[in-house]
N, C-alpha and C. Protein backbone atom coordinates (compact mmCIF):
# COMPACT_ATOMS: atom_id res chain seq x y z
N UNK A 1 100.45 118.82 72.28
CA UNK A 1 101.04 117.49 72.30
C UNK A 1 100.21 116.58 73.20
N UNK A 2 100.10 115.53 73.01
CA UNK A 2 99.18 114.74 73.49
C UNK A 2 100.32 113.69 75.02
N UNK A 3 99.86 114.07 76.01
CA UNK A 3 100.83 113.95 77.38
C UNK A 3 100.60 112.32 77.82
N UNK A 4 101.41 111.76 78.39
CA UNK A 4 101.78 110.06 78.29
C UNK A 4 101.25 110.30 79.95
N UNK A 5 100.42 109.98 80.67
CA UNK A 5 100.09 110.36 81.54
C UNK A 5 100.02 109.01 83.25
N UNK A 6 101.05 108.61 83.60
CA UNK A 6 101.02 107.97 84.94
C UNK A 6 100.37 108.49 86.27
N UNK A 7 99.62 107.46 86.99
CA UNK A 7 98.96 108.21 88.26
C UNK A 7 99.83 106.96 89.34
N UNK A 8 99.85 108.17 90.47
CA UNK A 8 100.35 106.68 91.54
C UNK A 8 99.36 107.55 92.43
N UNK A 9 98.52 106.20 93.17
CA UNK A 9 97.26 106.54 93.92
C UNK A 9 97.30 105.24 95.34
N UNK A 10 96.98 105.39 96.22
CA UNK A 10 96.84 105.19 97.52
C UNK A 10 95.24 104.21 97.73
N UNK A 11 94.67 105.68 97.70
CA UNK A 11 93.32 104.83 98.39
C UNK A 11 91.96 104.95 97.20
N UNK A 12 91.47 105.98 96.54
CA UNK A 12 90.02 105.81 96.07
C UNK A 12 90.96 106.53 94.23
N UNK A 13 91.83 107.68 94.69
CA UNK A 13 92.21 108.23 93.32
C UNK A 13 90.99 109.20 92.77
N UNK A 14 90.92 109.42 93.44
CA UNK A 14 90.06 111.00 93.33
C UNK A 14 90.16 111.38 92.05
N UNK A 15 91.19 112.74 92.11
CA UNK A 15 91.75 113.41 91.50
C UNK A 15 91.77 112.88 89.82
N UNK A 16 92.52 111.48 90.08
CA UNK A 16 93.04 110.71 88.73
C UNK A 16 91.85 110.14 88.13
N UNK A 17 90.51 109.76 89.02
CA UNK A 17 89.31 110.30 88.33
C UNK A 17 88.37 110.70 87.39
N UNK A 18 88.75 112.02 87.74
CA UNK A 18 88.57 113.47 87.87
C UNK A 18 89.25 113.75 86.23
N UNK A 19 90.31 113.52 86.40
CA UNK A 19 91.85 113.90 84.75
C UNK A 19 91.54 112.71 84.01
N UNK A 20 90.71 111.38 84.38
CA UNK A 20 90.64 110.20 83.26
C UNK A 20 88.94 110.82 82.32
N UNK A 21 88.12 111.26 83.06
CA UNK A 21 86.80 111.96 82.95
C UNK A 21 87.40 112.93 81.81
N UNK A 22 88.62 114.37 82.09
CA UNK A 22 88.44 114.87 81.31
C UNK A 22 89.28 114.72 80.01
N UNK A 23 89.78 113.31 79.94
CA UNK A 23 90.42 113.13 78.96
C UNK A 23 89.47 112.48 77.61
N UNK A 24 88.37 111.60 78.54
CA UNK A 24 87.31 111.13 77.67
C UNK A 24 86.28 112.22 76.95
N UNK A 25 86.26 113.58 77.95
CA UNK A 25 85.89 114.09 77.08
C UNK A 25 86.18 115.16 76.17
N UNK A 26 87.54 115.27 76.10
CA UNK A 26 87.96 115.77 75.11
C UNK A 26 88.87 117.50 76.22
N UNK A 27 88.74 117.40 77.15
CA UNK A 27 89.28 118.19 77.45
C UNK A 27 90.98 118.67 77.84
N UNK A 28 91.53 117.15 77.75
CA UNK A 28 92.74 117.05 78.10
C UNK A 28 93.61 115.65 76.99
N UNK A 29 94.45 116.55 76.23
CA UNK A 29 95.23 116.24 74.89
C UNK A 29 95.88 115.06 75.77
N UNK A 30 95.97 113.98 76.58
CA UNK A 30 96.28 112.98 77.37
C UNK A 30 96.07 111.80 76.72
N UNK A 31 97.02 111.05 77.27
CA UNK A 31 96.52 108.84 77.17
C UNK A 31 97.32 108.57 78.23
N UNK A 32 96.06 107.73 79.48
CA UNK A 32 96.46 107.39 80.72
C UNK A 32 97.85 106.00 80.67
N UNK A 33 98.63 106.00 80.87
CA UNK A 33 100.10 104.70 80.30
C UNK A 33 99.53 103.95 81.89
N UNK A 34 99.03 103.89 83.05
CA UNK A 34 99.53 103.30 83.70
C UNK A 34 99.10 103.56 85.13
N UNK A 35 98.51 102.76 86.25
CA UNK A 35 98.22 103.23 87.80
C UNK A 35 98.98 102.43 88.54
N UNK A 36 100.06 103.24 89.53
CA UNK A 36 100.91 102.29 90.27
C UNK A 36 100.00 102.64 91.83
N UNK A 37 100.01 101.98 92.73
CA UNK A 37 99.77 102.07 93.72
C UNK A 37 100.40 100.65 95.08
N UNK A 38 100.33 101.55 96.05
CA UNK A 38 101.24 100.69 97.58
C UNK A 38 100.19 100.08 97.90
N UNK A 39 98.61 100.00 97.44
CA UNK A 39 97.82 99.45 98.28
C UNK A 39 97.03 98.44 96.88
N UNK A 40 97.04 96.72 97.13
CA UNK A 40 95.99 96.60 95.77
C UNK A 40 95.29 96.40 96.07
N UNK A 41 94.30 96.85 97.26
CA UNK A 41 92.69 96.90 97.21
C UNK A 41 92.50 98.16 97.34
N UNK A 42 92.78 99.24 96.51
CA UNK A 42 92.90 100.01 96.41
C UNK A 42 91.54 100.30 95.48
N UNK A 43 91.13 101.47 95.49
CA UNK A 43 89.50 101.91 94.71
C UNK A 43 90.27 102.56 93.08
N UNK A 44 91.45 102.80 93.72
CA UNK A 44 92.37 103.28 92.20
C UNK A 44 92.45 102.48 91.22
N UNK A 45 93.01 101.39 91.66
CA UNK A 45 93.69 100.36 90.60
C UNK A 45 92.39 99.41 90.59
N UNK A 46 91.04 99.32 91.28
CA UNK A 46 90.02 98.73 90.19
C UNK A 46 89.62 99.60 89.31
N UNK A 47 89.67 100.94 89.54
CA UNK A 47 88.27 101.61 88.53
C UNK A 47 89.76 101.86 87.09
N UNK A 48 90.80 101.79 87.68
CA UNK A 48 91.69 101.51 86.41
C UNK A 48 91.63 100.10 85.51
N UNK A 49 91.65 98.87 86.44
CA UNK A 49 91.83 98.28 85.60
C UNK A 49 90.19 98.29 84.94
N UNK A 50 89.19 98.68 85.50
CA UNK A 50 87.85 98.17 84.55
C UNK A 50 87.84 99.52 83.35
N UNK A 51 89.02 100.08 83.06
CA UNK A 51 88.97 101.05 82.26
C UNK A 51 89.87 100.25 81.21
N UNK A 52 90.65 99.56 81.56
CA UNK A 52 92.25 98.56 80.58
C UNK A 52 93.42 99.68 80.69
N UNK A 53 93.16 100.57 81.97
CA UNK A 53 94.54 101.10 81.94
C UNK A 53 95.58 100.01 82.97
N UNK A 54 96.86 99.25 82.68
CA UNK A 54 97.63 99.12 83.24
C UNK A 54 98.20 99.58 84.36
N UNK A 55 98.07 98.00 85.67
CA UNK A 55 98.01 98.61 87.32
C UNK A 55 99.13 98.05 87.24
N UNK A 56 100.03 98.67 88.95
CA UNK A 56 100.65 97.41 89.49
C UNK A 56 100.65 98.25 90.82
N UNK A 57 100.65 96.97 91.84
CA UNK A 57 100.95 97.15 93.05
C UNK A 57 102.81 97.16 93.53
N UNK A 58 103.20 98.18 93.86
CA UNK A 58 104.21 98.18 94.33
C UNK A 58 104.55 98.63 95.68
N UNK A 59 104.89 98.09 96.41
CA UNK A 59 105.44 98.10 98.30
C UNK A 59 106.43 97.43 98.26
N UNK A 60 106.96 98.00 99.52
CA UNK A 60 107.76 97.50 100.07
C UNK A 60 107.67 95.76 100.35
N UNK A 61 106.91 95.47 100.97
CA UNK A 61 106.79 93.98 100.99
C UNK A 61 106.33 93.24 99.80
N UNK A 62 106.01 93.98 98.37
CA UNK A 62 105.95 93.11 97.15
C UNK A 62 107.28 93.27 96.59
N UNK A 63 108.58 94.20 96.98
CA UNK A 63 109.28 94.57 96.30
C UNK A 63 110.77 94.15 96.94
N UNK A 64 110.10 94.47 98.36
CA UNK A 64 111.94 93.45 99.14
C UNK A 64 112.60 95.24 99.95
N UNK A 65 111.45 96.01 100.06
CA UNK A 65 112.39 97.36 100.32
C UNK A 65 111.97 98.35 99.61
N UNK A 66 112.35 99.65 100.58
CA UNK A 66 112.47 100.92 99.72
C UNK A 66 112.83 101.43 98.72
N UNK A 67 114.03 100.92 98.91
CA UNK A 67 114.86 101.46 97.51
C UNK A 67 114.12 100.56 96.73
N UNK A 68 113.63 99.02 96.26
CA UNK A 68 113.35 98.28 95.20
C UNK A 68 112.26 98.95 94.58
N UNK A 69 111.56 99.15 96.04
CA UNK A 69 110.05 99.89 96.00
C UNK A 69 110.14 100.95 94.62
N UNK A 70 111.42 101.98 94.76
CA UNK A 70 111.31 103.15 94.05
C UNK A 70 112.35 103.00 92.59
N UNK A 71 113.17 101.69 92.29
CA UNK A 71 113.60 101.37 91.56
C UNK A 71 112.31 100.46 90.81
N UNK A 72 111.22 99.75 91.21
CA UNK A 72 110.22 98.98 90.21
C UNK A 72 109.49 100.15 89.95
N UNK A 73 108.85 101.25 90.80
CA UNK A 73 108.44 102.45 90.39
C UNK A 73 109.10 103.15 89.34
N UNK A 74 110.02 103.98 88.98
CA UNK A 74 110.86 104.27 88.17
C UNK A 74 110.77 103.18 86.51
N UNK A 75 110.84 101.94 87.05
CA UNK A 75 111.20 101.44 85.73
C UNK A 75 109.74 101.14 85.20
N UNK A 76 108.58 100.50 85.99
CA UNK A 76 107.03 100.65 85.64
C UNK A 76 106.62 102.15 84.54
N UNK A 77 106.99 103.10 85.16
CA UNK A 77 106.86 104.27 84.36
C UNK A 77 107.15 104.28 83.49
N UNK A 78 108.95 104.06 83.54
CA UNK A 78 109.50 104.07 82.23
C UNK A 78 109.11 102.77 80.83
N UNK A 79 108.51 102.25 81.11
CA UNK A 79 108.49 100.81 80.36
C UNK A 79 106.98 101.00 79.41
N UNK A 80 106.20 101.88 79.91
CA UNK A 80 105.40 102.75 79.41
C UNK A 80 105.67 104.02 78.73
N UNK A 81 106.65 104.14 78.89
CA UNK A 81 106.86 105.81 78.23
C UNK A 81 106.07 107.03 78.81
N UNK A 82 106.05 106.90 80.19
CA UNK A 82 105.47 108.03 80.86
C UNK A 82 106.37 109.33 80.81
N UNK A 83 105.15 110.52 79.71
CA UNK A 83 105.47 111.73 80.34
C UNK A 83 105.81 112.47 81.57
N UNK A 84 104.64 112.52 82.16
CA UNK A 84 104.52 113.10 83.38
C UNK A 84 103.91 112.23 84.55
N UNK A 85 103.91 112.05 85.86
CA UNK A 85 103.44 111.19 86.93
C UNK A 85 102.71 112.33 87.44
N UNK A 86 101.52 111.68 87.88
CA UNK A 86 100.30 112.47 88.82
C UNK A 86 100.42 111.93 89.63
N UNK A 87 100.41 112.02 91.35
CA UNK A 87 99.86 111.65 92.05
C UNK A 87 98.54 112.10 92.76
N UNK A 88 97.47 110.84 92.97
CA UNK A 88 96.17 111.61 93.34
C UNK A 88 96.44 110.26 94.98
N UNK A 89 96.60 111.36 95.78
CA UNK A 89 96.20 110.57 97.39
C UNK A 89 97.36 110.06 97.37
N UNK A 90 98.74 109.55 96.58
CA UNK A 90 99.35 108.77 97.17
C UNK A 90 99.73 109.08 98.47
N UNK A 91 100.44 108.13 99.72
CA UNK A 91 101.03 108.44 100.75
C UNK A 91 102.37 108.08 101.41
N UNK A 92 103.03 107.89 99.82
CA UNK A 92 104.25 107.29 100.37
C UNK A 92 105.09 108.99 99.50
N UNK A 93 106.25 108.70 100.40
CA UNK A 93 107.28 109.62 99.20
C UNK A 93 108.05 109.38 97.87
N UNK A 94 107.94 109.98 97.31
CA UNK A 94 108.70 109.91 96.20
C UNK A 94 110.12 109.77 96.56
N UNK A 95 111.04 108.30 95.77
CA UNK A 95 112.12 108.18 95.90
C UNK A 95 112.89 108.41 94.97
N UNK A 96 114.57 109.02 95.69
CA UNK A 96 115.13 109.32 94.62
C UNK A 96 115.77 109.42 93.14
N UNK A 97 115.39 107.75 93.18
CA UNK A 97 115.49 107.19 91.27
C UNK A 97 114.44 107.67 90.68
N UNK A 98 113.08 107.98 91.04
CA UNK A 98 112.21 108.37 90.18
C UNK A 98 111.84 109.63 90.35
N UNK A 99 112.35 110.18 91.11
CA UNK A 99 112.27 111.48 91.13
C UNK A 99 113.44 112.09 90.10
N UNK A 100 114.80 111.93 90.20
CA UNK A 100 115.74 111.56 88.60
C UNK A 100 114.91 111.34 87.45
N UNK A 101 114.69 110.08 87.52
CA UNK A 101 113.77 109.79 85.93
C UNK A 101 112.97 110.79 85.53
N UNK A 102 112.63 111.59 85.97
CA UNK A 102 111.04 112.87 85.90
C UNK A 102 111.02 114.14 86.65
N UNK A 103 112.70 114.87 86.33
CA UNK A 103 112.52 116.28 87.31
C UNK A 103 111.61 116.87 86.33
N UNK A 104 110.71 117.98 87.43
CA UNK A 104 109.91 118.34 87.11
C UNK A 104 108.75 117.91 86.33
N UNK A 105 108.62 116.76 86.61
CA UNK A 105 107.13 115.90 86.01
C UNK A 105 106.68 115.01 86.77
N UNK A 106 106.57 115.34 88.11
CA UNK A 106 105.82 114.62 88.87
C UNK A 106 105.19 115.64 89.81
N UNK A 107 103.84 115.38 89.46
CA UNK A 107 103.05 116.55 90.54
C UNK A 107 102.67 116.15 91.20
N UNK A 108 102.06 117.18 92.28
CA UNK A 108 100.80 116.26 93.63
C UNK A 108 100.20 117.40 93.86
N UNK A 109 98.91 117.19 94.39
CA UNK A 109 98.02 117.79 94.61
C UNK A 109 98.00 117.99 96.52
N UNK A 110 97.84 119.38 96.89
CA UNK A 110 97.86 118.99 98.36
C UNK A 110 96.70 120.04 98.75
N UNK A 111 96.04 119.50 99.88
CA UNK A 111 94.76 120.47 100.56
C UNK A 111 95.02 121.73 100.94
N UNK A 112 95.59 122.39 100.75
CA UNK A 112 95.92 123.62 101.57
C UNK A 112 96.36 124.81 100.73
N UNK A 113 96.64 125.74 100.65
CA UNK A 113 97.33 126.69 99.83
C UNK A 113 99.08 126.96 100.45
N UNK A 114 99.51 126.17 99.98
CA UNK A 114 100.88 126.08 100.01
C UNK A 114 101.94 127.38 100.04
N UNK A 115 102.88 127.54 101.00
CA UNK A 115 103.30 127.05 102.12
C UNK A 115 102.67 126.55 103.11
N UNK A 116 100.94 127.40 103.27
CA UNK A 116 100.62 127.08 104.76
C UNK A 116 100.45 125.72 104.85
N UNK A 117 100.63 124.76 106.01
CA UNK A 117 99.97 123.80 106.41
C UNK A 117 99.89 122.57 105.36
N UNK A 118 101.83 122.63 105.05
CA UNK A 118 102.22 121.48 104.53
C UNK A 118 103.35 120.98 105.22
N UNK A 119 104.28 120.30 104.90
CA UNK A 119 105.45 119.26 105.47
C UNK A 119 105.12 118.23 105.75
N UNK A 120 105.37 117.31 106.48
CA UNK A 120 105.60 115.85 106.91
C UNK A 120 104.89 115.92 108.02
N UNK A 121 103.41 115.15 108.04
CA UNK A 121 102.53 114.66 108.87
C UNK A 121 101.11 115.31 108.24
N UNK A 122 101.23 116.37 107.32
CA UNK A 122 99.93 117.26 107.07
C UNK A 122 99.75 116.79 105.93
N UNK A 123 98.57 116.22 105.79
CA UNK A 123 97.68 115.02 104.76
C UNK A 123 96.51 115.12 105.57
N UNK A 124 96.05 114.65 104.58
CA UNK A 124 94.36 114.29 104.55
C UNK A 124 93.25 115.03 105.86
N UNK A 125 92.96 114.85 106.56
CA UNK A 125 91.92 115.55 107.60
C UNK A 125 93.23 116.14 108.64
N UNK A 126 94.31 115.62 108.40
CA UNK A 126 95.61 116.54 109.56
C UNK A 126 95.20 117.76 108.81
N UNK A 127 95.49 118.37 107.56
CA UNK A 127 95.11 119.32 106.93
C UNK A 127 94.18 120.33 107.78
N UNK A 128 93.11 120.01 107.38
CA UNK A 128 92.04 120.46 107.52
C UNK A 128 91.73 120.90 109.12
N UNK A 129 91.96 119.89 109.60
CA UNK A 129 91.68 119.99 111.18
C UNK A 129 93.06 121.40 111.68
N UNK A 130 93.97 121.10 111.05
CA UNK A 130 95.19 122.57 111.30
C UNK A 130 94.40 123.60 111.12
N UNK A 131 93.91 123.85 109.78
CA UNK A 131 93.17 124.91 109.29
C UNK A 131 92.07 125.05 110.43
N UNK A 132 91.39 124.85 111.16
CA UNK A 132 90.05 125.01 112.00
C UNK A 132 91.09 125.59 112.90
N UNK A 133 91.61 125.03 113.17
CA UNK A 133 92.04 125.32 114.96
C UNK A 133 92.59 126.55 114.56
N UNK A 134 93.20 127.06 113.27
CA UNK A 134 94.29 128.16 113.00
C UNK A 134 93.52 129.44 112.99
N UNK A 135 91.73 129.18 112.37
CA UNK A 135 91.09 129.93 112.25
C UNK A 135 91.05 131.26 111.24
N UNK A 136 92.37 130.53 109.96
CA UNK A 136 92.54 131.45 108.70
C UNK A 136 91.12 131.67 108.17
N UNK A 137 90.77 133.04 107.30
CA UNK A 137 89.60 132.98 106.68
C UNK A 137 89.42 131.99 105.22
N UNK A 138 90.77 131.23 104.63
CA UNK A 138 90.62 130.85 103.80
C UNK A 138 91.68 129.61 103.74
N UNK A 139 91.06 128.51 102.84
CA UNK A 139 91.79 127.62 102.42
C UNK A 139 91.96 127.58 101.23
N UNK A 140 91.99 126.19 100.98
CA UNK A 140 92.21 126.05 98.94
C UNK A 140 93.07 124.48 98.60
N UNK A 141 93.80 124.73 97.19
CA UNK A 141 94.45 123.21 96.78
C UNK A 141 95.18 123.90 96.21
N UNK A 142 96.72 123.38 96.28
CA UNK A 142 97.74 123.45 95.76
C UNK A 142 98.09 122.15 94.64
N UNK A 143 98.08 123.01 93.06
CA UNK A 143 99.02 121.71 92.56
C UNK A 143 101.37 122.12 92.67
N UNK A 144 101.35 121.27 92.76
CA UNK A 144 103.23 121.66 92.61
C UNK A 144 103.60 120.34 92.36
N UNK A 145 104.94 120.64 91.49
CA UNK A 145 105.58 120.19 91.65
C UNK A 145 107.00 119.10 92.70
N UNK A 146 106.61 117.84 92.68
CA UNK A 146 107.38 117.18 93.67
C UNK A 146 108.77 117.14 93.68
N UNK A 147 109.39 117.52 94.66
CA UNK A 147 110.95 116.96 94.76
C UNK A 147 111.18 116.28 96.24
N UNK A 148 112.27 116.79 96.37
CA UNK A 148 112.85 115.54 98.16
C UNK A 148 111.87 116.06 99.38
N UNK A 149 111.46 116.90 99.04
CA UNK A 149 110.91 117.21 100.80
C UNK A 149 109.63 117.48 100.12
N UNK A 150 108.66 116.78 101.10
CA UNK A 150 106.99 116.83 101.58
C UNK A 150 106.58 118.96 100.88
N UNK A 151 105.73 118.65 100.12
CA UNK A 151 104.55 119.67 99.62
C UNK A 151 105.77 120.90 99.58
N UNK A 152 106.76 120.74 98.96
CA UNK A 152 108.07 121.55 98.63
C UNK A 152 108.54 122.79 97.73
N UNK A 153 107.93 121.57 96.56
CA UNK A 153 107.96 122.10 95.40
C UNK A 153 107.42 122.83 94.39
N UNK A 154 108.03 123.61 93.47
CA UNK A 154 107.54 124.68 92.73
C UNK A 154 105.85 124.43 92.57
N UNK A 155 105.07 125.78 92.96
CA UNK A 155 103.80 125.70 92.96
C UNK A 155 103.59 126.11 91.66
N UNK A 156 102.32 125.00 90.69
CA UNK A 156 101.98 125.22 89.83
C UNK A 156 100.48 126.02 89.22
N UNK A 157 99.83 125.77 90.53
CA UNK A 157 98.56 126.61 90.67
C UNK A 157 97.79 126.17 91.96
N UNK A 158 97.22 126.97 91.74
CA UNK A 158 96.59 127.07 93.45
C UNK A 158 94.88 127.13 93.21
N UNK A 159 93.75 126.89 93.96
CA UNK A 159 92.64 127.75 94.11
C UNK A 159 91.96 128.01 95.53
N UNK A 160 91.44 128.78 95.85
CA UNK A 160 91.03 129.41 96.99
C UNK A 160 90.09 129.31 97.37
N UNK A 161 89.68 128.49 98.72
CA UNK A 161 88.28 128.04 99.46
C UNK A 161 88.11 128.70 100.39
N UNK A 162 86.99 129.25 100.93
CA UNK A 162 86.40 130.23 101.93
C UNK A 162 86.43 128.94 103.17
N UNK A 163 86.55 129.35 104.74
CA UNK A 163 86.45 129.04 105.35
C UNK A 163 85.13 129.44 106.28
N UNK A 164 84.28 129.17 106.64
CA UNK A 164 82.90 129.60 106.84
C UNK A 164 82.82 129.19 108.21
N UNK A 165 82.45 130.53 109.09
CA UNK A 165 81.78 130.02 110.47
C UNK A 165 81.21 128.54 110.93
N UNK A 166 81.34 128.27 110.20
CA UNK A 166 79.87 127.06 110.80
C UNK A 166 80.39 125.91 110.47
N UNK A 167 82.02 126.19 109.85
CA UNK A 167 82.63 124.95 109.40
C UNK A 167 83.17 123.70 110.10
N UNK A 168 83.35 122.69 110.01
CA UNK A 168 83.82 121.30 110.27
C UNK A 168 84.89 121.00 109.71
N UNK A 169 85.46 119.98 110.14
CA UNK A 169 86.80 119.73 109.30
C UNK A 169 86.20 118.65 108.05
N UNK A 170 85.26 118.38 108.53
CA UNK A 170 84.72 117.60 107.40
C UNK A 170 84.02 118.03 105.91
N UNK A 171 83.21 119.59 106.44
CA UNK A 171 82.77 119.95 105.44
C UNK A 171 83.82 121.11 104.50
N UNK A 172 84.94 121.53 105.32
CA UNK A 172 85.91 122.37 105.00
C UNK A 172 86.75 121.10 103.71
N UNK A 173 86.80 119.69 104.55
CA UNK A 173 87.67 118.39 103.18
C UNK A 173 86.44 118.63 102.41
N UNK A 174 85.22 118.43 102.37
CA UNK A 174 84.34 118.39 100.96
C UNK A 174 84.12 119.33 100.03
N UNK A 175 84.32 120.83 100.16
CA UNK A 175 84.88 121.71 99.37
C UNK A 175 85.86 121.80 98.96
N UNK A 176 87.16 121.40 99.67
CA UNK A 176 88.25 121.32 98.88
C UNK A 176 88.38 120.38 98.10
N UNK A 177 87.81 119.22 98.40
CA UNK A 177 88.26 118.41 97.77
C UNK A 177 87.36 118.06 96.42
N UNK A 178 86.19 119.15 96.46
CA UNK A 178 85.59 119.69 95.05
C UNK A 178 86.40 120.38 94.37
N UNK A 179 87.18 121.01 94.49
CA UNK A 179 88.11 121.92 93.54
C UNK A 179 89.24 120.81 93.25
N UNK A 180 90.06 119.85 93.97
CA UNK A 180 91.06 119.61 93.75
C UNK A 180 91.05 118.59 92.05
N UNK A 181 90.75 117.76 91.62
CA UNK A 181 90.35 117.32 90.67
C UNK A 181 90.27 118.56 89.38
N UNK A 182 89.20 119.40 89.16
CA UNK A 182 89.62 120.33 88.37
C UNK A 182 90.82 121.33 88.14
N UNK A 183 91.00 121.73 89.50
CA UNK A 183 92.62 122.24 89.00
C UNK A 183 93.93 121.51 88.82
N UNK A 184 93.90 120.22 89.02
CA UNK A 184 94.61 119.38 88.51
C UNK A 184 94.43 119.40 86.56
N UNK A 185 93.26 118.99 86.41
CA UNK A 185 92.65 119.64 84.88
C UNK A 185 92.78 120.47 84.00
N UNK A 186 93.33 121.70 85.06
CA UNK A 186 93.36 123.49 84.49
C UNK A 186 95.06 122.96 83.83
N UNK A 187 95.72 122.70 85.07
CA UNK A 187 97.03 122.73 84.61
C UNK A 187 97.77 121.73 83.98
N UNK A 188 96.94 120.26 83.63
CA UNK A 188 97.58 119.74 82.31
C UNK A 188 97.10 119.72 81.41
N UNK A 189 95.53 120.71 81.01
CA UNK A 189 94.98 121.09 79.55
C UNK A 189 96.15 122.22 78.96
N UNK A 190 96.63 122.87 80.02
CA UNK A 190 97.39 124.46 80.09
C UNK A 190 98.86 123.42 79.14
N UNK A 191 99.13 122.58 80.07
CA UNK A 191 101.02 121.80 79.70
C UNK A 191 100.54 121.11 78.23
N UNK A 192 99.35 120.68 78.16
CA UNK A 192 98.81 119.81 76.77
C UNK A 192 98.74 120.86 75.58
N UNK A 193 98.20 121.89 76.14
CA UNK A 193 98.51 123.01 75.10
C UNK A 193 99.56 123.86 74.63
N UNK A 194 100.34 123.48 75.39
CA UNK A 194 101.83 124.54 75.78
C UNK A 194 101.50 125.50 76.14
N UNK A 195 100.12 126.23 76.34
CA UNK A 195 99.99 127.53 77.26
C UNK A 195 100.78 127.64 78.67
N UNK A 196 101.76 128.62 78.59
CA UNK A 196 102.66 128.76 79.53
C UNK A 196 103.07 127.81 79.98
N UNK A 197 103.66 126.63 79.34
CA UNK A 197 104.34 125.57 79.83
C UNK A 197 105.73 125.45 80.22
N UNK A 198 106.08 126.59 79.29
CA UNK A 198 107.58 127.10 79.80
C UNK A 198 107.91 127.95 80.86
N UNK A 199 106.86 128.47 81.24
CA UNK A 199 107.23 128.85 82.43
C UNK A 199 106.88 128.36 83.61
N UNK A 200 105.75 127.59 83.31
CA UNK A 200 104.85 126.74 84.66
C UNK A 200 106.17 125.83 84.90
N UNK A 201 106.79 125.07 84.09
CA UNK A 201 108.13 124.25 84.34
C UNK A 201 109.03 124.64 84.72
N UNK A 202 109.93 125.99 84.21
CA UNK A 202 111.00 126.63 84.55
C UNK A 202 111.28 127.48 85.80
């Protein structure tokens, strides 16, 4: 089935990228509906719109509030006919109307191999810099599923990065954040195909 595909992105949109790349080339049964993002100088919502996928900026101060915030979110999606929501980088939470509109179809991608060295404050180089000081032999990227609480939800796939003597927190984010984009890829060619989609969901 060919997947109705929303991204909500933050700062550059990596990831969403990464899934627009492999839709052009044939690797992912997808059509992008839509890029919402909290920031509009955002690197997301230009390289969207110079594609003609449909942006909008939504915040709190374009919207009057949180809750509006996640009620224009919710209905943006819906007004498109979004399947599933990606988030690549966003940094706000998912609120509870649109998390309703889309159980179990809103993913995120997080740096770490999940449980370890997720919850509320662990993003972006917090990540990474945990991982150094912790001195595990390994990291990786978690995709899962989003619900009410921070990097929570049902894990949909994972992959596994070596942590190397000689590492930085900087060069430890540039390996991961080489994998994260493709396994985002693995697992909606997998949902596009219905290969184990019933259970990756259930």
């Amino acid at each position: 089935m060919t997947l109705r595909i929303g991204f909500l992105a933050s700062h550059n949109g990596s990831s969403m990228r990464t899934i627009l790349q492999a839709i052009d080339d044939g690797a992912i049964d997808a059509q992008p509906t839509i890029c919402i993002s909290n920031n509009a100088s955002s690197g997301a919502i230009a390289y969207a719109k110079d594609r003609g996928i449909p942006t909008r900026c939504l915040n709190a101060k374009v919207c009057g509030g949180e809750e509006a915030v996640d009620r224009a979110i919710r209905d943006a999606l819906q007004a498109v006919r979004t399947d599933y929501v990606i988030l690549s980088g966003y940094m706000k939470r998912i609120g509870l109307l649109t998390l309703a509109a889309f159980p179990d179809r809103i993913f995120n991608i997080h740096p770490s191999l999940l449980p370890a060295f997720g919850g509320e404050g662990m993003y972006g180089m917090n990540v990474h810099r945990a991982v150094l000081a912790a001195g595990v032999p390994e990291t990786g990227a978690t995709v899962h599923v989003v619900d009410e609480v921070y990097d929570h939800g049902r894990i949909l796939a994972q992959v596994r990065v070596p942590v190397l003597p000689d590492d930085t927190e900087e060069t430890i984010r540039a390996r991961v954040a080489a994998e994260e984009g493709p396994l985002y890829v693995k697992v909606l060619t997998e949902l596009a195909k219905g290969e184990n989609a019933q259970n990756m969901l259930s």
